[in-house]
PDB file of N, CA and C in Angstrom:
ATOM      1  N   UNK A   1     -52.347   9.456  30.697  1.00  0.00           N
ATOM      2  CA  UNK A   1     -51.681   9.993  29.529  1.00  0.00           C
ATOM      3  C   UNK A   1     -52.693  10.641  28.611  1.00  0.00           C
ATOM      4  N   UNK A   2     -52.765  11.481  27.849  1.00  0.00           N
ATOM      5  CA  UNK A   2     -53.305  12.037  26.994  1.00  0.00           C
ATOM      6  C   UNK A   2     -53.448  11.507  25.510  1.00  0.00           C
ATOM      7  N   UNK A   3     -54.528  11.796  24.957  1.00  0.00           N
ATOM      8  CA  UNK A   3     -54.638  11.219  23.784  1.00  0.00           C
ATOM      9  C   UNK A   3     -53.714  11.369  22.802  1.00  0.00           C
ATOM     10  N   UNK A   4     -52.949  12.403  23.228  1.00  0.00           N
ATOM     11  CA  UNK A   4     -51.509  12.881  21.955  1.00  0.00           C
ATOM     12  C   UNK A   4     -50.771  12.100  22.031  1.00  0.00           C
ATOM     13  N   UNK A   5     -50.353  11.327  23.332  1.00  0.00           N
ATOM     14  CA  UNK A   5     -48.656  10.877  23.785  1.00  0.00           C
ATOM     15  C   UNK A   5     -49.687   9.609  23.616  1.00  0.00           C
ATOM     16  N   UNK A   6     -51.023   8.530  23.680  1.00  0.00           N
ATOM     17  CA  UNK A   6     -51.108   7.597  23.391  1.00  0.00           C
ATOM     18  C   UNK A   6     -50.941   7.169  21.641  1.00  0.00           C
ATOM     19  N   UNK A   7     -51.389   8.359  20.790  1.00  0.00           N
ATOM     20  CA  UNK A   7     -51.108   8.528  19.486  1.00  0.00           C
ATOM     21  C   UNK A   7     -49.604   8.004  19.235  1.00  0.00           C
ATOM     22  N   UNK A   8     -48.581   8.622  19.688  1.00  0.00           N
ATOM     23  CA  UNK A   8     -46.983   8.606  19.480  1.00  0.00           C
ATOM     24  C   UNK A   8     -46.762   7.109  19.737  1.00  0.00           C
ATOM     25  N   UNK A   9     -46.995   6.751  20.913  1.00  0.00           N
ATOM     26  CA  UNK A   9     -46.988   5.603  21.426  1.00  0.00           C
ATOM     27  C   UNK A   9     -47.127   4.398  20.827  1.00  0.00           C
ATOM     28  N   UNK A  10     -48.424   4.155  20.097  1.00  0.00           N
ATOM     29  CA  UNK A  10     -48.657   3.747  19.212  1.00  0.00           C
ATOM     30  C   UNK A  10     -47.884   3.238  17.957  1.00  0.00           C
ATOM     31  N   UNK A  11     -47.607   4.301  17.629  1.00  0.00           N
ATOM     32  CA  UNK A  11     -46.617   4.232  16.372  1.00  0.00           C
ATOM     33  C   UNK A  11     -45.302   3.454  16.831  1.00  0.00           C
ATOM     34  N   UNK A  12     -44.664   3.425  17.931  1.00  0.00           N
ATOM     35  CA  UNK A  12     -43.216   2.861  18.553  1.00  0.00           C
ATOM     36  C   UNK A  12     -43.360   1.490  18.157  1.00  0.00           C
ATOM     37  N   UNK A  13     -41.926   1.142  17.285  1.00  0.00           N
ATOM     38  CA  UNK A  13     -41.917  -0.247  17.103  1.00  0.00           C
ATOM     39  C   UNK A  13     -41.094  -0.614  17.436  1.00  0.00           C
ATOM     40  N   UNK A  14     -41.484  -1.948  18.547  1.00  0.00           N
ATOM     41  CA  UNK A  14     -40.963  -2.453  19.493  1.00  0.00           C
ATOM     42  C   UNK A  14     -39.120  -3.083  19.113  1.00  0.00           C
ATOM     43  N   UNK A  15     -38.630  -3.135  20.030  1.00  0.00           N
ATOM     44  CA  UNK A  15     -37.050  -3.235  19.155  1.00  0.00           C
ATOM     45  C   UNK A  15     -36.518  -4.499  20.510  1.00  0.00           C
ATOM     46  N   UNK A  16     -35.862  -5.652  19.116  1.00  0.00           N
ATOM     47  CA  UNK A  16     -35.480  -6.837  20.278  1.00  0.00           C
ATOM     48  C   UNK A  16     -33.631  -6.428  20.217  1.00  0.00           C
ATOM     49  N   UNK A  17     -33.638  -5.972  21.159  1.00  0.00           N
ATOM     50  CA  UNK A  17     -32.235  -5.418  21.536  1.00  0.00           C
ATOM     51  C   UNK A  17     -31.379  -6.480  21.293  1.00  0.00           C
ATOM     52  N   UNK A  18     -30.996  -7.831  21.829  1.00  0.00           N
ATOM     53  CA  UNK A  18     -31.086  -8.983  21.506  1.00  0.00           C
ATOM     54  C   UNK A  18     -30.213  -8.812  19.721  1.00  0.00           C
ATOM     55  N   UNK A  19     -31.475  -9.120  19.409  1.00  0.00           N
ATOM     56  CA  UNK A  19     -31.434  -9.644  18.051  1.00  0.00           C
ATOM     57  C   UNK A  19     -30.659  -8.255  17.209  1.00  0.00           C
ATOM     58  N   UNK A  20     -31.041  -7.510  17.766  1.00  0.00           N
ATOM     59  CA  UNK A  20     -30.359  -6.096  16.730  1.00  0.00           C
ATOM     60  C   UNK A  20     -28.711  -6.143  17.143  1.00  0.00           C
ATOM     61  N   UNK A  21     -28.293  -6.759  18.517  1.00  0.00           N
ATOM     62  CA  UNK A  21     -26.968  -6.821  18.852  1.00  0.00           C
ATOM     63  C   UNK A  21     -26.371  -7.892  18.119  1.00  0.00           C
ATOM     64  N   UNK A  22     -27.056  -9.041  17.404  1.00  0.00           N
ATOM     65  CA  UNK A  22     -26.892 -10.016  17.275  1.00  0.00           C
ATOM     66  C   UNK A  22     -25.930  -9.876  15.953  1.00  0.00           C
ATOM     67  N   UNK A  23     -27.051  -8.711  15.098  1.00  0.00           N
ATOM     68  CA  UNK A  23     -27.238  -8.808  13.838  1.00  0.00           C
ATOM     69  C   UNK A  23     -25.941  -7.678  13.438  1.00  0.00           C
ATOM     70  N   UNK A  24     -25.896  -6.970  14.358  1.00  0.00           N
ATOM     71  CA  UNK A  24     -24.904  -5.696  14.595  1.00  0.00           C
ATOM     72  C   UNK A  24     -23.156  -6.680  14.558  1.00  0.00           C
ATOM     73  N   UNK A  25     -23.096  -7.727  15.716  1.00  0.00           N
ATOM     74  CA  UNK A  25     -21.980  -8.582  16.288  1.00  0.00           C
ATOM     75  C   UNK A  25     -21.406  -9.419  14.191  1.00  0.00           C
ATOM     76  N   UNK A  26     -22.815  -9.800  13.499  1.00  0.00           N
ATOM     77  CA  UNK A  26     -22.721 -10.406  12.551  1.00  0.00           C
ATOM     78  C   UNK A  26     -21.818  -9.293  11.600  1.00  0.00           C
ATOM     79  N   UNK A  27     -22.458  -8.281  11.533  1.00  0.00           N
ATOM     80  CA  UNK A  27     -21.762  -7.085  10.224  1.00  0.00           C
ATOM     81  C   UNK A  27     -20.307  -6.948  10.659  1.00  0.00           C
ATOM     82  N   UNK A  28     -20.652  -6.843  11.962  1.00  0.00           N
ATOM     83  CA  UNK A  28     -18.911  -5.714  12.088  1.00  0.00           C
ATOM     84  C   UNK A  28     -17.959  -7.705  12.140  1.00  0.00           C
ATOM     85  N   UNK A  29     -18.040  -8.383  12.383  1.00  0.00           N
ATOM     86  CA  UNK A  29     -17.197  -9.862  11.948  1.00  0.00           C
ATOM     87  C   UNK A  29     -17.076  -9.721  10.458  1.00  0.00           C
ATOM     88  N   UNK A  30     -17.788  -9.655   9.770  1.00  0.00           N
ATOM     89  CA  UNK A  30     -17.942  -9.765   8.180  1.00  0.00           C
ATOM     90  C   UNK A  30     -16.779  -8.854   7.564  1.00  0.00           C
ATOM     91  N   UNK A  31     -17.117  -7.227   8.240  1.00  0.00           N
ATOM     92  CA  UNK A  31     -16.371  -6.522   7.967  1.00  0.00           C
ATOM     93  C   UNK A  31     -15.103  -6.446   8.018  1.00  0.00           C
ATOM     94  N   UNK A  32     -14.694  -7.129   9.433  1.00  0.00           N
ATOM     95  CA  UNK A  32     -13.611  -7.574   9.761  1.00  0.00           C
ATOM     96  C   UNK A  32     -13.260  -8.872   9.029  1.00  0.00           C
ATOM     97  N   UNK A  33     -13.295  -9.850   8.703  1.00  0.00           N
ATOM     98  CA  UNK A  33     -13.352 -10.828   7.933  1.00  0.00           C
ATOM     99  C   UNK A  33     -12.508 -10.404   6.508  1.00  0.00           C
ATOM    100  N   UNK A  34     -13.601  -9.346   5.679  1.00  0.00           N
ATOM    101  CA  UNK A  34     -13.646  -8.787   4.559  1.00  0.00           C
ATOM    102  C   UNK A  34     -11.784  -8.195   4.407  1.00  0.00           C
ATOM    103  N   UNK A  35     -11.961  -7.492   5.457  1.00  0.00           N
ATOM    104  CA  UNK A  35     -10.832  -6.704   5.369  1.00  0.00           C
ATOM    105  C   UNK A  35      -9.684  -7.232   5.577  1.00  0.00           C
ATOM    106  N   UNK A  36      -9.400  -8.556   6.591  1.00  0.00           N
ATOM    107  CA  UNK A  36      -8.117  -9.193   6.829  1.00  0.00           C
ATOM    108  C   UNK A  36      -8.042  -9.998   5.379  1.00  0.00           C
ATOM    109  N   UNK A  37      -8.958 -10.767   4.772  1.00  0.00           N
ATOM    110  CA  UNK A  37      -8.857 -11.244   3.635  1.00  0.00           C
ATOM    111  C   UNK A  37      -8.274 -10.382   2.512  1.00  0.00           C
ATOM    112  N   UNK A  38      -8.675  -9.378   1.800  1.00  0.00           N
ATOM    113  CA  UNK A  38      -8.279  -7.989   1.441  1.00  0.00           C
ATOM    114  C   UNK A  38      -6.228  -7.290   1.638  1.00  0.00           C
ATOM    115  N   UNK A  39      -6.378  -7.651   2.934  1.00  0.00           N
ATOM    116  CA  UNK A  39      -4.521  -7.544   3.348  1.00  0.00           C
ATOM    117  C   UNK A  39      -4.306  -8.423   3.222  1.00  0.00           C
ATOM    118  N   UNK A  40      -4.835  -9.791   3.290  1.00  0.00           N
ATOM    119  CA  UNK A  40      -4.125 -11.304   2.893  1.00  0.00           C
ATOM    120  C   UNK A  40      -3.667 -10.604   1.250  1.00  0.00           C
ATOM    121  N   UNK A  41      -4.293 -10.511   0.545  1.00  0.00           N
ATOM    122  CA  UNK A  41      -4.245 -10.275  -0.631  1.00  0.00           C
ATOM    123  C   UNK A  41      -3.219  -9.161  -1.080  1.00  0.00           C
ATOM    124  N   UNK A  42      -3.080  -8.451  -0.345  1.00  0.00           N
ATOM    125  CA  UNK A  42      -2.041  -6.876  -0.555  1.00  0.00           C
ATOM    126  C   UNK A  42      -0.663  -8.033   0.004  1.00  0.00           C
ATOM    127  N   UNK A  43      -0.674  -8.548   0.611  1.00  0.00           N
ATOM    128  CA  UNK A  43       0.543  -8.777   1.131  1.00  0.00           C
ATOM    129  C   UNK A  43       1.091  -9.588   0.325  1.00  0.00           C
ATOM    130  N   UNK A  44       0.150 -10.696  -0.190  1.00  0.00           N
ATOM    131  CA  UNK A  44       1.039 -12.199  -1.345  1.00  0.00           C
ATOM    132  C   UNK A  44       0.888 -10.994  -3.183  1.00  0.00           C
ATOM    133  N   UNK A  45       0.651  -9.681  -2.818  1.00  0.00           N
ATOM    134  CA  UNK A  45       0.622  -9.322  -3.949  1.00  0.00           C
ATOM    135  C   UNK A  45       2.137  -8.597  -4.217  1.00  0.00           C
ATOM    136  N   UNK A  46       2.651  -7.927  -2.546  1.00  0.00           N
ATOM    137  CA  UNK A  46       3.924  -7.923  -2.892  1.00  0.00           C
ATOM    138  C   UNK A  46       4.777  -9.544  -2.271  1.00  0.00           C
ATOM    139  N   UNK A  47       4.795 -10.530  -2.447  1.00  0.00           N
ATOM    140  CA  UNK A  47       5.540 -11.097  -2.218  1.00  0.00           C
ATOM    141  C   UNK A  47       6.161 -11.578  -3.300  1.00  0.00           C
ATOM    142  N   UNK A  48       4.809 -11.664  -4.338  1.00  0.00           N
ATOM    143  CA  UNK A  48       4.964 -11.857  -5.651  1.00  0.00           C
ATOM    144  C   UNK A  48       5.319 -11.205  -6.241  1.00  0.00           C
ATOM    145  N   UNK A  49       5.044  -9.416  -6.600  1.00  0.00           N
ATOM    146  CA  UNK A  49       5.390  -8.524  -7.397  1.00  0.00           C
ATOM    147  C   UNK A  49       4.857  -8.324  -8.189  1.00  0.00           C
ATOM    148  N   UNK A  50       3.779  -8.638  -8.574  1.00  0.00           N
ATOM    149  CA  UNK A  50       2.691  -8.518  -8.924  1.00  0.00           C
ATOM    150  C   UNK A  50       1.255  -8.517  -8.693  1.00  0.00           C
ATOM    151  N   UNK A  51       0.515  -7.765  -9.239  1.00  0.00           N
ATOM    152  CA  UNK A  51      -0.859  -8.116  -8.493  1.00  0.00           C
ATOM    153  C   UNK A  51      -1.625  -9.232  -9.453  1.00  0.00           C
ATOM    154  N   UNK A  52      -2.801  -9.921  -8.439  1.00  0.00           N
ATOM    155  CA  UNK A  52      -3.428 -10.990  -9.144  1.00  0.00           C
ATOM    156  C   UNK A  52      -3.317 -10.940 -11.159  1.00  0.00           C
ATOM    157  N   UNK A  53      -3.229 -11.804 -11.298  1.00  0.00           N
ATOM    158  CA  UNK A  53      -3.242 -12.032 -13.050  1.00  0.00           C
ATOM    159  C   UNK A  53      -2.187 -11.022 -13.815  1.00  0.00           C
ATOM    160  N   UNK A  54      -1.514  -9.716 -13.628  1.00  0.00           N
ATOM    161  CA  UNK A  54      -0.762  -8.806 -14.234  1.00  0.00           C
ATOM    162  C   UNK A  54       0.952  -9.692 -14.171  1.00  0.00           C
ATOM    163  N   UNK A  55       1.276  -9.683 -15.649  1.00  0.00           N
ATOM    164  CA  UNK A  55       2.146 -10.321 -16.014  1.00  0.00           C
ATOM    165  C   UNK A  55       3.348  -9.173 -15.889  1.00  0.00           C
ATOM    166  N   UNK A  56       4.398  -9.308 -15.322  1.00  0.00           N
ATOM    167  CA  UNK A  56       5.931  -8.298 -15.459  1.00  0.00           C
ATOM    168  C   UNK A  56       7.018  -9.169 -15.525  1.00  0.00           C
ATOM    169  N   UNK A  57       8.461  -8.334 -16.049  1.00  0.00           N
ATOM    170  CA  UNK A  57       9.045  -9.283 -15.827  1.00  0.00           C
ATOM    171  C   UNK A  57      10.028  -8.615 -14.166  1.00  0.00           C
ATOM    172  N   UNK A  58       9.549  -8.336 -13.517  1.00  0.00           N
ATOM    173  CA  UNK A  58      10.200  -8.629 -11.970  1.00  0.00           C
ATOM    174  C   UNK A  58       9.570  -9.578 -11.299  1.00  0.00           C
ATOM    175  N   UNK A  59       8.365 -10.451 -11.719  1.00  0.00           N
ATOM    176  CA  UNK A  59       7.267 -11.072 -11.016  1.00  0.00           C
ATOM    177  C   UNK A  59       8.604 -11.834  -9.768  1.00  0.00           C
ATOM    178  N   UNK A  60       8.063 -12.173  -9.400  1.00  0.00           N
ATOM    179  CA  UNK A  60       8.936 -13.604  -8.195  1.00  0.00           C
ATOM    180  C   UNK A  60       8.710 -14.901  -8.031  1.00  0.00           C
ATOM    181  N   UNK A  61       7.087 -14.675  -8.444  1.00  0.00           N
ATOM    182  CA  UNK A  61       6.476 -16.055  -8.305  1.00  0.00           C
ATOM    183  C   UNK A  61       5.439 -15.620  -8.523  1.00  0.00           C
ATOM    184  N   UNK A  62       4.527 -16.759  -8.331  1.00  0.00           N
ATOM    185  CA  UNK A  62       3.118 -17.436  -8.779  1.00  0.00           C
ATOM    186  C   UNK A  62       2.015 -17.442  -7.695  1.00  0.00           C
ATOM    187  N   UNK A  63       0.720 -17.265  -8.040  1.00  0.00           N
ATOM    188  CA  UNK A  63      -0.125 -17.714  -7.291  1.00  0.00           C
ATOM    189  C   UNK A  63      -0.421 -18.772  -7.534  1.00  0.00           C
ATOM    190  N   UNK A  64      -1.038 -19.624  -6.592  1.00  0.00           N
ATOM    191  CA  UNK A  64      -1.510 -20.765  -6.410  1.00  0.00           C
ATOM    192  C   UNK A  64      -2.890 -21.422  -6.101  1.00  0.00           C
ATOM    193  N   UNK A  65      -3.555 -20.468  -6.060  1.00  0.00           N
ATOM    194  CA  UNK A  65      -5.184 -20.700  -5.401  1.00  0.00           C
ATOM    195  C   UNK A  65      -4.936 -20.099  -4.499  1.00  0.00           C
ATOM    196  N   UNK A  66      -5.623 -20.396  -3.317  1.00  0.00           N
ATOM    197  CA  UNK A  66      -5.916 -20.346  -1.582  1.00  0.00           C
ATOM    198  C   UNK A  66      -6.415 -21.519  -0.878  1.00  0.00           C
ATOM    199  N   UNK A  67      -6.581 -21.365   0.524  1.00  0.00           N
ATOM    200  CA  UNK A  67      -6.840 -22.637   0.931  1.00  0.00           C
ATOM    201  C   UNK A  67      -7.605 -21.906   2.275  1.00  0.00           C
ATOM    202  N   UNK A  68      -8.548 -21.940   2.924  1.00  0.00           N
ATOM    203  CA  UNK A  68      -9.125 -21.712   4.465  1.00  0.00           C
ATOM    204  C   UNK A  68      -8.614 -22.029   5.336  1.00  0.00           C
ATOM    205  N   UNK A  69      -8.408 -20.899   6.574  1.00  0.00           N
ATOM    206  CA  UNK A  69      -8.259 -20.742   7.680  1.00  0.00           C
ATOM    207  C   UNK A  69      -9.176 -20.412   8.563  1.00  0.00           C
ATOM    208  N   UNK A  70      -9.155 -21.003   9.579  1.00  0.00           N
ATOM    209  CA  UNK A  70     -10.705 -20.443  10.750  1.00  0.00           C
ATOM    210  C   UNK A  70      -9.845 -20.189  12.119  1.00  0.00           C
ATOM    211  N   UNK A  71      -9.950 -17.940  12.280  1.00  0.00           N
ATOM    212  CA  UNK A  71      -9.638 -18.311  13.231  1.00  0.00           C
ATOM    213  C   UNK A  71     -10.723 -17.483  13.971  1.00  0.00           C
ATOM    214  N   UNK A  72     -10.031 -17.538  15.339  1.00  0.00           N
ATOM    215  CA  UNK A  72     -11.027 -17.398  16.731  1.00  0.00           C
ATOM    216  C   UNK A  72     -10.597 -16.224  17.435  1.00  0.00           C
ATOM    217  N   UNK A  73     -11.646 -14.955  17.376  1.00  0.00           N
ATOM    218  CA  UNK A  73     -11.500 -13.570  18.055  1.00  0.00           C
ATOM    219  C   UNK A  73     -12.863 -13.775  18.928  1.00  0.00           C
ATOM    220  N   UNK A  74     -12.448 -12.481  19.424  1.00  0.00           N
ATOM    221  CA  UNK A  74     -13.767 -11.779  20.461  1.00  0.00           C
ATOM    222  C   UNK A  74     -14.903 -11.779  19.889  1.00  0.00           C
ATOM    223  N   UNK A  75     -15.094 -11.390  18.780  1.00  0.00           N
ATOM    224  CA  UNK A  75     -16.057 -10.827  18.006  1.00  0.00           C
ATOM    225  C   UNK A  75     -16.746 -12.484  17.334  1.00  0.00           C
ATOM    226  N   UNK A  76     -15.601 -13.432  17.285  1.00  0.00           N
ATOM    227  CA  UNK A  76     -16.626 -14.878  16.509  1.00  0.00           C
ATOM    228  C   UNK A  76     -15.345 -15.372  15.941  1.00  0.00           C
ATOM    229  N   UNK A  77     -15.655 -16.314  15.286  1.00  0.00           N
ATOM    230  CA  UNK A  77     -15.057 -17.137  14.325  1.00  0.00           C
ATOM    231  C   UNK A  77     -14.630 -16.362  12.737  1.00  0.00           C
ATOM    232  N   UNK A  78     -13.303 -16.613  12.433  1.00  0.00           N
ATOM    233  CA  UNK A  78     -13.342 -15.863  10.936  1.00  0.00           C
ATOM    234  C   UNK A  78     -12.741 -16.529  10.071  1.00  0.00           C
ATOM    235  N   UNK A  79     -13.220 -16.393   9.163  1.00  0.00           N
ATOM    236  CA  UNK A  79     -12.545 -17.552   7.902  1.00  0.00           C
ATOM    237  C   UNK A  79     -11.984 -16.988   6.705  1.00  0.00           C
ATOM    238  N   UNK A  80     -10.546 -17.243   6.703  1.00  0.00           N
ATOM    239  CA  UNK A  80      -9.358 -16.128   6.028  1.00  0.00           C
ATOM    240  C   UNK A  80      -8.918 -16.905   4.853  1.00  0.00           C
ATOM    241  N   UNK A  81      -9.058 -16.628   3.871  1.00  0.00           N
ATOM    242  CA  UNK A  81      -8.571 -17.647   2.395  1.00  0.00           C
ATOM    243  C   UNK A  81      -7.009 -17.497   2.589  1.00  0.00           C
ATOM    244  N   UNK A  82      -6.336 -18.060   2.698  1.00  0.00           N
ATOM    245  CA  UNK A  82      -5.025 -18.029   2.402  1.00  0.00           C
ATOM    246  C   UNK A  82      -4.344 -18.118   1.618  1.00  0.00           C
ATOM    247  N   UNK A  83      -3.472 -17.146   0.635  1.00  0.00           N
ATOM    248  CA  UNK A  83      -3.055 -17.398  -0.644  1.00  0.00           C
ATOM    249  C   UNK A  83      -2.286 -18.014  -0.636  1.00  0.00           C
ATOM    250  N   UNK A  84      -1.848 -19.198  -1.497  1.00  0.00           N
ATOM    251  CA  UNK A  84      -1.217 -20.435  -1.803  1.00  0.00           C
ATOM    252  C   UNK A  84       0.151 -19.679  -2.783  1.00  0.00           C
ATOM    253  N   UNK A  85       1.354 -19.824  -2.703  1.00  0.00           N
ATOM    254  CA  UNK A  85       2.229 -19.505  -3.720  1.00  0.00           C
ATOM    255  C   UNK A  85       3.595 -20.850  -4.140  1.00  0.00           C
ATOM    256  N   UNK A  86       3.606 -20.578  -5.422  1.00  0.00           N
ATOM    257  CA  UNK A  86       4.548 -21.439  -5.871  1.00  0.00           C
ATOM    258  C   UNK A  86       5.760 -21.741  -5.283  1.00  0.00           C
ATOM    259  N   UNK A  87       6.903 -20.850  -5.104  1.00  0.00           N
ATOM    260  CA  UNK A  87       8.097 -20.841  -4.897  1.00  0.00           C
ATOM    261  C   UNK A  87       7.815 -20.510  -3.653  1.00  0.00           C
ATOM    262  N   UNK A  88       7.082 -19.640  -2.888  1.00  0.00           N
ATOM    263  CA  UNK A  88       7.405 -19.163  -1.342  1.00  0.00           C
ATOM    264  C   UNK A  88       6.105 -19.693  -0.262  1.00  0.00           C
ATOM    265  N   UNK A  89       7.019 -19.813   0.858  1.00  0.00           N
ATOM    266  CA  UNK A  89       5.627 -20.501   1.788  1.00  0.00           C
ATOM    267  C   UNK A  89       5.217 -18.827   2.350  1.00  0.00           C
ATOM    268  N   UNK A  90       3.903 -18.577   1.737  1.00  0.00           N
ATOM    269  CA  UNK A  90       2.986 -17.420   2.773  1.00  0.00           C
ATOM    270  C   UNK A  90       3.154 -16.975   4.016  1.00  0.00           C
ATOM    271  N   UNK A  91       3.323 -16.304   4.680  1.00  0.00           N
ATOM    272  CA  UNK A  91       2.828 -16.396   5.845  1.00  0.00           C
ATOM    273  C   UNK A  91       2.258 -14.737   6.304  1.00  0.00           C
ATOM    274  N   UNK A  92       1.595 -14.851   7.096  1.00  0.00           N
ATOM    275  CA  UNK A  92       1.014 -13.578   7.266  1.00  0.00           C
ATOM    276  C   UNK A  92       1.355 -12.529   8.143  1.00  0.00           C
ATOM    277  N   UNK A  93       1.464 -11.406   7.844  1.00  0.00           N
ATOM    278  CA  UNK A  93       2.361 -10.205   8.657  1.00  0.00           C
ATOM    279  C   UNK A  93       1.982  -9.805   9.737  1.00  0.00           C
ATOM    280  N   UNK A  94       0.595 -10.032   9.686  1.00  0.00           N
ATOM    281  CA  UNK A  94      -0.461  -9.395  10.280  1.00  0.00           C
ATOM    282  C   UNK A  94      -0.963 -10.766  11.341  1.00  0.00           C
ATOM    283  N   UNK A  95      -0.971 -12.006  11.355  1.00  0.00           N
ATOM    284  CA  UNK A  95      -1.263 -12.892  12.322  1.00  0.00           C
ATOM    285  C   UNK A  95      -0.139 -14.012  12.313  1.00  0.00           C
ATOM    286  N   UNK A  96       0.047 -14.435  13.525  1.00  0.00           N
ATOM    287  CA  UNK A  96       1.503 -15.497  14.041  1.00  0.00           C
ATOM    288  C   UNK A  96       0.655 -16.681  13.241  1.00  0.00           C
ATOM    289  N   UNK A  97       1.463 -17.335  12.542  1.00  0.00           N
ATOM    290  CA  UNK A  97       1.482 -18.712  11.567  1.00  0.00           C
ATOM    291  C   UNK A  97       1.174 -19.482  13.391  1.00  0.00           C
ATOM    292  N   UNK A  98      -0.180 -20.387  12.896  1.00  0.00           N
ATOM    293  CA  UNK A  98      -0.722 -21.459  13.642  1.00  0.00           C
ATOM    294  C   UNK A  98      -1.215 -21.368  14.597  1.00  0.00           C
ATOM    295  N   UNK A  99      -1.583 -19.881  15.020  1.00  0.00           N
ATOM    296  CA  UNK A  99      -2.324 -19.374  15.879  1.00  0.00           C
ATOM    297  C   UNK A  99      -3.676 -19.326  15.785  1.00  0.00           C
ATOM    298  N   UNK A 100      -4.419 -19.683  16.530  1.00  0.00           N
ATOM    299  CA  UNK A 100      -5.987 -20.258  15.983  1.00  0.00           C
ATOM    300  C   UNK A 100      -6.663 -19.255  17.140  1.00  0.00           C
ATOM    301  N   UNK A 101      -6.422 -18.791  18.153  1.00  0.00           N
ATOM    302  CA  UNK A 101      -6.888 -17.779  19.224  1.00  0.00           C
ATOM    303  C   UNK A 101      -6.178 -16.623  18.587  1.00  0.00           C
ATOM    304  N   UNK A 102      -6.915 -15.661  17.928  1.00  0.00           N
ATOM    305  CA  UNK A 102      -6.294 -14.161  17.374  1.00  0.00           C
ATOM    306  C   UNK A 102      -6.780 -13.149  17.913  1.00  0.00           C
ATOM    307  N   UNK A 103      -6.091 -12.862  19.688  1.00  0.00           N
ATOM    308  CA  UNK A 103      -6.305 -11.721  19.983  1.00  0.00           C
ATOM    309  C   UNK A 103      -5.740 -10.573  19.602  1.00  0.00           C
ATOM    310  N   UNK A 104      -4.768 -10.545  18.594  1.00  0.00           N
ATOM    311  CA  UNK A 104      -4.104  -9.356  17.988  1.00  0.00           C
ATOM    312  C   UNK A 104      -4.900  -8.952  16.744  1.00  0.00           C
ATOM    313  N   UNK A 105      -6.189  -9.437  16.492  1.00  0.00           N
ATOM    314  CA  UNK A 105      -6.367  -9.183  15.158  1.00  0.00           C
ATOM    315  C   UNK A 105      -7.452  -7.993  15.337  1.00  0.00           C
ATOM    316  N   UNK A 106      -7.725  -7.875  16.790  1.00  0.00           N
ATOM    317  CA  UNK A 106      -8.387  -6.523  17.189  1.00  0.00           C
ATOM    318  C   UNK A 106      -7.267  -5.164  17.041  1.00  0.00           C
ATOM    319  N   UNK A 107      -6.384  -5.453  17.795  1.00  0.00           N
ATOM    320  CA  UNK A 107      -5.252  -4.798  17.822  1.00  0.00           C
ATOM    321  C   UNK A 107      -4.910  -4.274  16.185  1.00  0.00           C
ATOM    322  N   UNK A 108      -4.992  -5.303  16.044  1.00  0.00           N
ATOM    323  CA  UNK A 108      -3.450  -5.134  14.381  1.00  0.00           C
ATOM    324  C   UNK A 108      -4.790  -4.172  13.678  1.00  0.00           C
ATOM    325  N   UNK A 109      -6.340  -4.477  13.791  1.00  0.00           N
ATOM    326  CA  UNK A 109      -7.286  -3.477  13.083  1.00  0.00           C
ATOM    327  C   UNK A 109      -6.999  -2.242  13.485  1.00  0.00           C
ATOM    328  N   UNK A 110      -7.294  -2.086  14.984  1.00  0.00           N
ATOM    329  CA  UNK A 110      -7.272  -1.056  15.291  1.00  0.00           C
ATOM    330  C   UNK A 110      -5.741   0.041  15.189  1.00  0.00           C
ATOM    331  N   UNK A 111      -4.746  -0.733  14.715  1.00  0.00           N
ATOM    332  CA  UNK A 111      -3.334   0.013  14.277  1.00  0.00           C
ATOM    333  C   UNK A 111      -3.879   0.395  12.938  1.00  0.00           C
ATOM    334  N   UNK A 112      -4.342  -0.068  12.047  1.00  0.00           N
ATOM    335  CA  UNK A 112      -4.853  -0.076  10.591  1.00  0.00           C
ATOM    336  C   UNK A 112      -5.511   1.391  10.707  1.00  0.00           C
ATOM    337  N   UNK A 113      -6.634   0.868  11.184  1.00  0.00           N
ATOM    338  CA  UNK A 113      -7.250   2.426  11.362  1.00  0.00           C
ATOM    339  C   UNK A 113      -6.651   3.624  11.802  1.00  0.00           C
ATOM    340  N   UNK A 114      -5.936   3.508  13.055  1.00  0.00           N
ATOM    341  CA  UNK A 114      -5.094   4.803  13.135  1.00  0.00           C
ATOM    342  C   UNK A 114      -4.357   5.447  12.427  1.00  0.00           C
ATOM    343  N   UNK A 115      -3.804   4.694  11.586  1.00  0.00           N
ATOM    344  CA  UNK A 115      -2.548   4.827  10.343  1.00  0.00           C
ATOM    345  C   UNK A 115      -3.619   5.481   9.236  1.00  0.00           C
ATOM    346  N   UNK A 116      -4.589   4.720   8.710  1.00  0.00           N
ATOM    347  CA  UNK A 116      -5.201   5.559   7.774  1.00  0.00           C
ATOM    348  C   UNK A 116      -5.939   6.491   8.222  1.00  0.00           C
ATOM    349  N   UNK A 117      -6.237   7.258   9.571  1.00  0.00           N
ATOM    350  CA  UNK A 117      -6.717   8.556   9.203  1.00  0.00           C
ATOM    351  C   UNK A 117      -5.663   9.598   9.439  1.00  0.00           C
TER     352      UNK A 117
END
């Protein structure tokens, strides 16, 4: 090799494929995470008729806190706050009540995305 291409060479920093997949597998869960939590939230916002803290008088009901859910995709483990409501039992539009294996939650994203572009 020539002294030019040992120069370049040099400079290359070494990359643990590994660990960059690792770290890659971590963001896009988060993201996903982020975002089903996010529609948890759009959805008990119309169930209620209001959004968090804004007082009307059509409200329906109340929030209540939340409470954790852990469920189980391709991608890892995800942990979904569940909004708690006064008068109505929650349930989510977007994943089957007591389903702890959520292979639709790839799916139901990937409908999400199509719809918004």
């Amino acid at each position: 090799m020539s002294d030019d291409t040992n120069k370049h060479l040099n400079n290359v920093v070494p990359i643990d494929e590994q660990a960059l997949q690792g770290h890659l597998n971590k963001v896009v869960l988060k993201t996903v995470e982020d975002t089903l939590n996010q529609i948890l939230d759009v959805e008990a916002d119309a169930l209620v008729g209001a959004d968090r803290y804004e007082r009307t008088e059509t409200r329906k009901d109340d929030r209540s806190g939340s409470y954790t859910r852990k469920r189980h995709t391709r991608a890892g483990e995800l942990e979904l706050k569940m909004p708690k409501l006064r008068k109505q039992t929650f349930e989510m539009a977007i994943i089957e009540r007591y389903r702890h294996r959520v292979a639709s939650v790839e799916e139901a994203l990937r409908a999400i995305v199509k719809s918004s572009v």
